[in-house]
Protein backbone atom coordinates (compact mmCIF):
# COMPACT_ATOMS: atom_id res chain seq x y z
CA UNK A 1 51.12 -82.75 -20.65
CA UNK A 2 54.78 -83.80 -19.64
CA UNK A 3 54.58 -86.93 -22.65
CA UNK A 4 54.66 -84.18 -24.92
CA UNK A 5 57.14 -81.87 -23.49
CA UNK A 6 59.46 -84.47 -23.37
CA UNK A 7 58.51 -86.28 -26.58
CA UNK A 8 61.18 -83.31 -28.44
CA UNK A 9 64.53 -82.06 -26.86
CA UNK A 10 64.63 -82.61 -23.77
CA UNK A 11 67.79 -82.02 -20.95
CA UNK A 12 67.55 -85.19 -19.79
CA UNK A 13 70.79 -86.47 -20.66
CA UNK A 14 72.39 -83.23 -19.11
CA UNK A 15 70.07 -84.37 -15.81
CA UNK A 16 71.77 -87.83 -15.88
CA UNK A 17 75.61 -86.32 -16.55
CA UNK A 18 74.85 -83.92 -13.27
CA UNK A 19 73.80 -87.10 -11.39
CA UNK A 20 76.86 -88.86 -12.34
CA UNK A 21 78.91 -86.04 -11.00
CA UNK A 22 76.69 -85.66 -8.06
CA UNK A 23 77.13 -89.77 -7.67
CA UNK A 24 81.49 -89.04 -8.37
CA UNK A 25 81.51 -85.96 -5.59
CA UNK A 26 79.75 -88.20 -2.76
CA UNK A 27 82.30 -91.51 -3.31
CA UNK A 28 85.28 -88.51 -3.56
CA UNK A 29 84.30 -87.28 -0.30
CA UNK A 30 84.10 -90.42 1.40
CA UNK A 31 86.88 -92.19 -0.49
CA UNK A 32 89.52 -88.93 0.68
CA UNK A 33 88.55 -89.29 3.85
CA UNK A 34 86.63 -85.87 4.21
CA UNK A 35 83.89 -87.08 6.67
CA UNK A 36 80.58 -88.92 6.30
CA UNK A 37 78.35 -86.72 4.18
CA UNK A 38 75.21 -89.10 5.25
CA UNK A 39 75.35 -87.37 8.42
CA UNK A 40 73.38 -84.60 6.14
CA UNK A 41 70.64 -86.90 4.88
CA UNK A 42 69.46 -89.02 8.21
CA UNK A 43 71.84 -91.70 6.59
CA UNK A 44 71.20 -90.92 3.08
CA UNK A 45 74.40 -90.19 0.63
CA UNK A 46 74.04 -87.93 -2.06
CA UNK A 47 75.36 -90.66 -4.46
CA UNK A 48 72.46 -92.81 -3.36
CA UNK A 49 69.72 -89.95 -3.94
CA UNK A 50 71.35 -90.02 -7.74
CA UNK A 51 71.22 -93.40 -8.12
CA UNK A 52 67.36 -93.16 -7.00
CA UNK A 53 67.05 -90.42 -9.68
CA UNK A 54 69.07 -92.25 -12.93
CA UNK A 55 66.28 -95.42 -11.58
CA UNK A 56 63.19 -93.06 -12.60
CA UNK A 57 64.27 -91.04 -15.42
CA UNK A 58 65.29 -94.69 -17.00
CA UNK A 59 62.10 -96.28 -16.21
CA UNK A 60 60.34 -93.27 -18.44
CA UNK A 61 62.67 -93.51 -21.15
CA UNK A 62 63.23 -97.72 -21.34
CA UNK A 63 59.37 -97.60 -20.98
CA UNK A 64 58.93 -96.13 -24.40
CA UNK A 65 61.55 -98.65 -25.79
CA UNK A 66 60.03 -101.32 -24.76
CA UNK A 67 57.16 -100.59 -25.92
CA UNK A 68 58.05 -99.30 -29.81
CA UNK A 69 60.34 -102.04 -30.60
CA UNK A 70 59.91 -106.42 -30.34
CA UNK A 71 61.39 -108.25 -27.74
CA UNK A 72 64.41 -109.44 -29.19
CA UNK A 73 65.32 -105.39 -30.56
CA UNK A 74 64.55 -104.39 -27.33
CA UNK A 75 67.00 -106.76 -25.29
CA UNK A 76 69.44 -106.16 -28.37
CA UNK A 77 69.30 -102.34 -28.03
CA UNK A 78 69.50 -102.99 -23.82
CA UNK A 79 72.33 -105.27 -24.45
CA UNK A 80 74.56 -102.70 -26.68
CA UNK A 81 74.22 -99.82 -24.23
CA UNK A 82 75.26 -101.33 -21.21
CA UNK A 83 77.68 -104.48 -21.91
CA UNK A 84 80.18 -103.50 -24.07
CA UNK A 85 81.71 -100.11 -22.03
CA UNK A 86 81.03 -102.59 -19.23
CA UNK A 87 83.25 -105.27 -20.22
CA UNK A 88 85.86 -102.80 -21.20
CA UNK A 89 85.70 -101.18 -17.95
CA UNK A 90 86.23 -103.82 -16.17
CA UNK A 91 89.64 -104.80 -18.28
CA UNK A 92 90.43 -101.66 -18.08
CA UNK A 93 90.43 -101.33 -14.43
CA UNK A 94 91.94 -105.13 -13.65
CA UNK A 95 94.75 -104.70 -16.05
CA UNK A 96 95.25 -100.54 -15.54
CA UNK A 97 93.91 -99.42 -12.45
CA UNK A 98 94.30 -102.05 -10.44
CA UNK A 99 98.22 -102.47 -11.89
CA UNK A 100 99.07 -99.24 -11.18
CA UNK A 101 98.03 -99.71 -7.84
CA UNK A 102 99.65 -102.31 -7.08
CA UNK A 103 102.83 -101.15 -9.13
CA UNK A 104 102.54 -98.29 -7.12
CA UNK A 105 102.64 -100.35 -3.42
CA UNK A 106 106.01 -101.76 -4.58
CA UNK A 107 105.38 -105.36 -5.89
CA UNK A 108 105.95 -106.39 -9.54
CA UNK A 109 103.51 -107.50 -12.21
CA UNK A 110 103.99 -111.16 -12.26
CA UNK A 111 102.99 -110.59 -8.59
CA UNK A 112 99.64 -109.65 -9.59
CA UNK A 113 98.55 -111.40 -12.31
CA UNK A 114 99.28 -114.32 -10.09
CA UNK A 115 97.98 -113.08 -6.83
CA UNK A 116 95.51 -115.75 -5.25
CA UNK A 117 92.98 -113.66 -3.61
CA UNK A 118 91.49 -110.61 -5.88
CA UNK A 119 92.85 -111.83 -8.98
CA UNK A 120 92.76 -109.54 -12.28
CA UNK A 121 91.25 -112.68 -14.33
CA UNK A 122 88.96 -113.79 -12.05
CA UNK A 123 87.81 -110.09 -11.75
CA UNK A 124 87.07 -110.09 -15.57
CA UNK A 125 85.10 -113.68 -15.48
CA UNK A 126 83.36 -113.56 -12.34
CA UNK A 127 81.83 -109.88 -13.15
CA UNK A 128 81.25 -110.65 -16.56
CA UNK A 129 77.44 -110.85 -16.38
CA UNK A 130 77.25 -107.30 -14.28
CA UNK A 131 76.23 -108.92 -10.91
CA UNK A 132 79.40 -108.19 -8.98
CA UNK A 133 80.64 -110.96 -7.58
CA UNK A 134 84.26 -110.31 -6.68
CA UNK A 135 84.62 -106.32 -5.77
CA UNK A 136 88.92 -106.32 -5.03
CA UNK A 137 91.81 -106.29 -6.99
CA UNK A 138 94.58 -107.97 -4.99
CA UNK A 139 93.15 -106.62 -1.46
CA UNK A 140 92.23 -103.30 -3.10
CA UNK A 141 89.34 -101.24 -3.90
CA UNK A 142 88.21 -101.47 -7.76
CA UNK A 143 84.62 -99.87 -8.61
CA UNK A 144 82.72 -99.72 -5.72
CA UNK A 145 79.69 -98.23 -8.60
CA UNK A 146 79.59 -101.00 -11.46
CA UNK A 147 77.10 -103.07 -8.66
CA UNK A 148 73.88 -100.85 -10.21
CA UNK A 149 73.92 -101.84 -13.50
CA UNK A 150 72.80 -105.56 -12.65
CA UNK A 151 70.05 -104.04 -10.82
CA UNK A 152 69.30 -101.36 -14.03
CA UNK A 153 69.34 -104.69 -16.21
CA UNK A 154 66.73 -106.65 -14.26
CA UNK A 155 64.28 -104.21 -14.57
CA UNK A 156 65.21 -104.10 -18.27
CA UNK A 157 64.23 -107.81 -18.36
CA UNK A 158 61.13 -107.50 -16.50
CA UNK A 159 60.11 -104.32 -18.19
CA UNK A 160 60.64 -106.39 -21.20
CA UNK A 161 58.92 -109.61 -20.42
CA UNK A 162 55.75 -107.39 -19.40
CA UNK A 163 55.97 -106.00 -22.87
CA UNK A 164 55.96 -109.38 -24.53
CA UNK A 165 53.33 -110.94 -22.34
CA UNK A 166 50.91 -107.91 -23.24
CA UNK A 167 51.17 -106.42 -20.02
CA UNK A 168 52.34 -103.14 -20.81
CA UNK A 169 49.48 -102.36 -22.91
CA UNK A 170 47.29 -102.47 -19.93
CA UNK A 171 48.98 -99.75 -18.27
CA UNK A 172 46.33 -100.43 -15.26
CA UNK A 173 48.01 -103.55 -14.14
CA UNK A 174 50.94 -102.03 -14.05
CA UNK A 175 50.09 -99.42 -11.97
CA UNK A 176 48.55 -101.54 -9.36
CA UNK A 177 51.56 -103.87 -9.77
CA UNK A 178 54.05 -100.95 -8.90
CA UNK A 179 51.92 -99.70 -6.05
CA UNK A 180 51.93 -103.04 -4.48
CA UNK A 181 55.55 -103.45 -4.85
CA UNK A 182 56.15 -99.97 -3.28
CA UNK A 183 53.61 -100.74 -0.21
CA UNK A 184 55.77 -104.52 0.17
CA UNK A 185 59.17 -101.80 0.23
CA UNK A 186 57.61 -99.55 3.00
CA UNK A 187 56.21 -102.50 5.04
CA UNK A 188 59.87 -103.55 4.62
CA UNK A 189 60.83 -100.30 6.29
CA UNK A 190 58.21 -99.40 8.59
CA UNK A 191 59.05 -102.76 10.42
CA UNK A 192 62.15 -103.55 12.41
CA UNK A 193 61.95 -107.16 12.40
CA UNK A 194 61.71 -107.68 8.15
CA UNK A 195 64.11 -104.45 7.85
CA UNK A 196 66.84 -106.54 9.66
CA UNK A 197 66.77 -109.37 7.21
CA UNK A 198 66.98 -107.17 4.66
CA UNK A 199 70.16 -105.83 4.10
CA UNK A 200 73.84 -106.32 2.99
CA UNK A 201 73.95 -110.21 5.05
CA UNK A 202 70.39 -110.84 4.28
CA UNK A 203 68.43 -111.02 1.26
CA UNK A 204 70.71 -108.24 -0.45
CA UNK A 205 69.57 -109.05 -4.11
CA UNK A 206 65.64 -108.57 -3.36
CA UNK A 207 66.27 -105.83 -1.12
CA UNK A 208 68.16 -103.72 -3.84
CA UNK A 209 65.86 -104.97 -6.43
CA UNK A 210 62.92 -104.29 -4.69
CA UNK A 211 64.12 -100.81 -3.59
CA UNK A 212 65.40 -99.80 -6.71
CA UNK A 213 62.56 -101.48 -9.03
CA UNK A 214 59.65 -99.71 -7.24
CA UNK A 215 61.61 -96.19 -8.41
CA UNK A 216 61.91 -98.01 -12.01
CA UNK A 217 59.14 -98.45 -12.69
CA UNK A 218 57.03 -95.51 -11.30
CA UNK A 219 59.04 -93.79 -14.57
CA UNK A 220 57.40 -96.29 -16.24
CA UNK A 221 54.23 -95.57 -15.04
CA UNK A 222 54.87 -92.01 -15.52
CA UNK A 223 55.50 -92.92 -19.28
CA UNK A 224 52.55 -95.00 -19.61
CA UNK A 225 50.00 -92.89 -18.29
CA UNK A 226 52.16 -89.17 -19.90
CA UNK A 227 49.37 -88.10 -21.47
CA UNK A 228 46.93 -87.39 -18.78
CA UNK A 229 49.90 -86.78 -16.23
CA UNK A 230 50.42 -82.64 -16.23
CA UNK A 231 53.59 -80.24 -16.73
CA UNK A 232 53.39 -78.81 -13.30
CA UNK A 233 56.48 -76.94 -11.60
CA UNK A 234 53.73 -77.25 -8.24
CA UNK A 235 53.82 -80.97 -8.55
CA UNK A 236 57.36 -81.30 -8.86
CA UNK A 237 58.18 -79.07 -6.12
CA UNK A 238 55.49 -81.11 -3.59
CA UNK A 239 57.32 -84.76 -4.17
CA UNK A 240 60.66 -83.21 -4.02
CA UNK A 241 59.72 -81.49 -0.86
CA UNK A 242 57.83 -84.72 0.15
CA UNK A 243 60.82 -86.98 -0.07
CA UNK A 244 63.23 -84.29 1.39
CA UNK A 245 61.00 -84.18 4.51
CA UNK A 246 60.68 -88.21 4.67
CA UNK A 247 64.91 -88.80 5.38
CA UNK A 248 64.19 -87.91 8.79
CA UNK A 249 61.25 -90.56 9.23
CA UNK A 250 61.90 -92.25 12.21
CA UNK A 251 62.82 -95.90 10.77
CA UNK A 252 64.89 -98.89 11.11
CA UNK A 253 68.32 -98.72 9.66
CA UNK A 254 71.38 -96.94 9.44
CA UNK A 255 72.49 -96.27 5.94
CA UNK A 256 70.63 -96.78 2.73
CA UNK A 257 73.76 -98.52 1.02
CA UNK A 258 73.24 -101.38 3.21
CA UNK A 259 69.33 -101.66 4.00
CA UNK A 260 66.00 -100.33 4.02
CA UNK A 261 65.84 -96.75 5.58
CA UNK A 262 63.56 -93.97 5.34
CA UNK A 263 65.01 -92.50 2.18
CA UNK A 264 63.69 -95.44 0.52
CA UNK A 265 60.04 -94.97 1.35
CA UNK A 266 59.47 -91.80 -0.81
CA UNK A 267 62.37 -92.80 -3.20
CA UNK A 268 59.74 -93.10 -6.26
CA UNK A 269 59.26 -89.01 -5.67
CA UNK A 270 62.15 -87.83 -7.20
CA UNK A 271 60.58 -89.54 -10.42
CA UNK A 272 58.54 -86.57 -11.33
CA UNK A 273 60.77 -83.71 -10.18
CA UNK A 274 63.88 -85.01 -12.74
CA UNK A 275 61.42 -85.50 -15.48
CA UNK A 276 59.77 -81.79 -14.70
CA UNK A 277 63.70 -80.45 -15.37
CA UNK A 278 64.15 -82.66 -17.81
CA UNK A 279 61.51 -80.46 -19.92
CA UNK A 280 62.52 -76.47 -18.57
CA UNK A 281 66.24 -77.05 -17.70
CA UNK A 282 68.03 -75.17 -21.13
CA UNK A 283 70.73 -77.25 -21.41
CA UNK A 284 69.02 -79.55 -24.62
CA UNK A 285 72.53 -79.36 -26.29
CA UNK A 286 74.14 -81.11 -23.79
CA UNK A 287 74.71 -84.88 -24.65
CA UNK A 288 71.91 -84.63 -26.96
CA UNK A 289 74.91 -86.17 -29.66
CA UNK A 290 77.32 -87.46 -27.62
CA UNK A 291 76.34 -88.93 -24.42
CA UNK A 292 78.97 -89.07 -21.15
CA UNK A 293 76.76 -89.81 -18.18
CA UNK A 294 77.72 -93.91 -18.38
CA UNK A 295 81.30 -93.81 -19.15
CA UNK A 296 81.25 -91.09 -16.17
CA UNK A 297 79.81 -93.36 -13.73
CA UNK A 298 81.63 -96.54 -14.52
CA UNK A 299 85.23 -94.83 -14.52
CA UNK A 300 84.67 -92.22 -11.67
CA UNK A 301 85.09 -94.63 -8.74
CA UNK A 302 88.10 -96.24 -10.03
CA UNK A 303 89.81 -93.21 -10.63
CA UNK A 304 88.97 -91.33 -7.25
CA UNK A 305 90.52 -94.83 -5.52
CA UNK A 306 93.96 -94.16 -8.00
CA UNK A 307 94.20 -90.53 -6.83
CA UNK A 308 93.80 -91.68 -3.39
CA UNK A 309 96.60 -94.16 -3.73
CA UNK A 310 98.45 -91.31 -5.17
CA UNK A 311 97.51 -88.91 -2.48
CA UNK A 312 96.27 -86.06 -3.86
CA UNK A 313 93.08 -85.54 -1.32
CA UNK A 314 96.12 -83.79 0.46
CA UNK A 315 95.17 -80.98 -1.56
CA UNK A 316 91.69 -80.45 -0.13
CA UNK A 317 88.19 -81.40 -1.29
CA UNK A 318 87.86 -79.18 -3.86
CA UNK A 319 91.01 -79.83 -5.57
CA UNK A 320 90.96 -83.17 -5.23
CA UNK A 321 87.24 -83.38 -6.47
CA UNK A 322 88.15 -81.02 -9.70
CA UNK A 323 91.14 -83.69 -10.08
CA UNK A 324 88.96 -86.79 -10.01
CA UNK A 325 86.69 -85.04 -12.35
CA UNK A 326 88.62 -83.63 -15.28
CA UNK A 327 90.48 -87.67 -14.75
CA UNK A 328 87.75 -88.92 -15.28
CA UNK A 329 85.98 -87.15 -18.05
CA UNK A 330 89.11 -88.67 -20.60
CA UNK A 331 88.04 -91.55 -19.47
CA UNK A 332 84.35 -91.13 -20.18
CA UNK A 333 85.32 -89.44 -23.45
CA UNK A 334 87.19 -92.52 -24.55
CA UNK A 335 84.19 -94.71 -23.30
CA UNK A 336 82.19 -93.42 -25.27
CA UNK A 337 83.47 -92.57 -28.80
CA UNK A 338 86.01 -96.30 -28.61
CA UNK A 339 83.13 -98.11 -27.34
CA UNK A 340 79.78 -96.57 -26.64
CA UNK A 341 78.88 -95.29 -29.80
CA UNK A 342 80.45 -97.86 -32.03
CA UNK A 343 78.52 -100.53 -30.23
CA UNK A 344 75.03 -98.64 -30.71
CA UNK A 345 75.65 -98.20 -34.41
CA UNK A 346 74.67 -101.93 -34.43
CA UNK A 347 71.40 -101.16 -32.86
CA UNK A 348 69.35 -101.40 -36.08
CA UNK A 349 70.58 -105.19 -36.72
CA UNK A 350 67.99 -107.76 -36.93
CA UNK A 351 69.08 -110.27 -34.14
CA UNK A 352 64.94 -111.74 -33.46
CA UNK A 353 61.84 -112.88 -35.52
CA UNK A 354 60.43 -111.24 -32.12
CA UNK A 355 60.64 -107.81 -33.95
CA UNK A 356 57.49 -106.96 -34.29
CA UNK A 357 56.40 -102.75 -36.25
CA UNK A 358 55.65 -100.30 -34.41
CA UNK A 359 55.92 -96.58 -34.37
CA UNK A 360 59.29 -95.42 -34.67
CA UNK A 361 61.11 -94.72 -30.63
CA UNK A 362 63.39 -92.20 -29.43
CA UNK A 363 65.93 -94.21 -28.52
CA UNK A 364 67.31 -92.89 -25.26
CA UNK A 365 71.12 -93.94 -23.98
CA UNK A 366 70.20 -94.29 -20.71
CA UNK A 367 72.51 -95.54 -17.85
């Protein structure tokens, strides 16, 4: 059964490195001005099929924290992996990337520190709490990626108040709960009329929760019920194929960034497939110690918008790709052994009475 292929080593991590590359070559291509590569996917981007995949293989692996630690170790643990590269980050790219930018354009740095609109302070405060609530720098791009994570954290909290409320013992209810959820998303985009209020001027926190909380949680699902669910290469070839064959649905909508289209209606798929690799993909070494796949996705989008600036996507795609990628991966590197790992040494504080014994988890570093 796939709960106990994946309860050893596992290439999971090397699954969610690959789909922060994957997520890095579609903004590269777009960002250099190589085309539109949603032309290929009915109005699907590649990045946005990885995002749909990091959504499932973290609602398997948050699943089995929630339920092996208490509420307040859970949130703790939840808390370390995500906020402190994120805070950094986004110093890092008001006071670096975005300064170089704008060093680069000819003004000075008094200039920018006291520019009115996009300001590198009020970048820092007004993102603090992951929703992304200013996305410039001085009338520039900064990290068009970083708006995820507040979606990745609100399933954390819901996953989380089901486990305190007793919920995610009855693995039933959740089921029917995340079938329900996934029927409101296709009613959503099966009709015209509620798919037009749903998107980037309507409604855009519930539509990106909803879309990317129904792919959440069927990992969770999957984790919940991974004992009866089978290691089948037959399976995980049908709902790839499935959701392959479902872009070209004829629905509402024109791009998947911005509202409900027919990528979204199979999304959940992918779920299986990633897990399925996750157990007969040999790569088990990779980031099974040191884990790259968040620093990766924070940094990437920043630094493609530098090498823009600098024009490099002069040299070609490929160059220019290889570039933002070997840029990038110092960054991630210094992510993750300045800040990452430091922070989740302090995993095993006591911060709750809420802690309650339980068996002990594999504690995944998931995006």
């Amino acid at each position: 059964m796939i709960g106990e292929k994946l309860s050893g080593r596992n290439s999971l991590n090397f699954l969610r490195l690959t789909l922060a590359l994957t997520v890095l070559a579609s903004h590269a291509f777009v960002l250099g001005g190589f085309g539109s590569e949603t032309n290929l996917l009915h109005g699907t981007s590649f990045g946005t099929v990885a995002v749909y995949c990091f959504f499932g293989i973290s609602g398997y692996l948050i699943a089995g924290s929630a339920a092996h630690n208490g509420f307040g170790g859970y949130l703790w643990r939840r808390f370390l992996r995500i906020f402190p590269a994120f805070w950094v980050c986004l110093v890092v790219t008001a006071f670096g990337f975005g300064l170089v930018a704008w060093l680069n354009a000819g003004h000075s740095t008094g200039q920018y520190l006291n520019v009115t609109k996009g300001n590198p302070f009020d970048y820092v405060y007004r993102n603090a709490l992951l929703k992304m609530n200013q996305l410039t720098l001085a009338g520039g791009e900064a990290d068009g990626s970083l708006w995820t994570l507040f979606y990745e954290f609100l399933c954390y909290l819901i996953l989380g108040a089901l486990a305190l409320a007793g919920i995610l013992r009855r693995r039933s209810w959740v089921l029917v709960a995340t079938v329900g959820l996934w029927v409101v998303a296709a009613v959503i985009t099966g009709d015209s009329g509620l798919d037009n209020r749903f998107n980037v001027f309507h409604n855009w926190v519930w539509m990106n929760l909803i879309k990317f909380a129904v792919i959440f949680f069927v990992g969770a699902v999957v984790y919940l019920y991974r004992e009866v669910i089978p290691d089948s290469g037959w399976l995980a070839a049908g709902c790839a194929g499935l959701f392959i064959v479902s872009l070209w649905l004829p629905t509402e909508g024109g791009a998947s960034a911005y509202n409900f289209t027919a990528s979204g209606l199979l999304a959940p798929l992918v779920t299986y497939p990633m897990l399925w690799l996750g157990i007969h993909l040999p790569f088990e070494r990779i980031g099974a110690h040191n884990d790259y796949s968040y620093g990766t996705y924070i940094y990437a989008y920043p630094v493609t918008v530098l090498l823009v600036i600098w024009h490099v996507q002069r040299w070609g795609y490929m160059p220019f790709l290889l570039a933002t990628a070997a840029v990038t991966a110092i960054f991630a590197a210094g992510s993750w052994w300045v800040i990452e790992k430091r922070a989740l040494s302090l995993k095993k504080i006591e911060v709750s009475a809420l802690r309650r014994k339980g068996p002990p988890a594999v504690e995944p570093s998931s995006t």
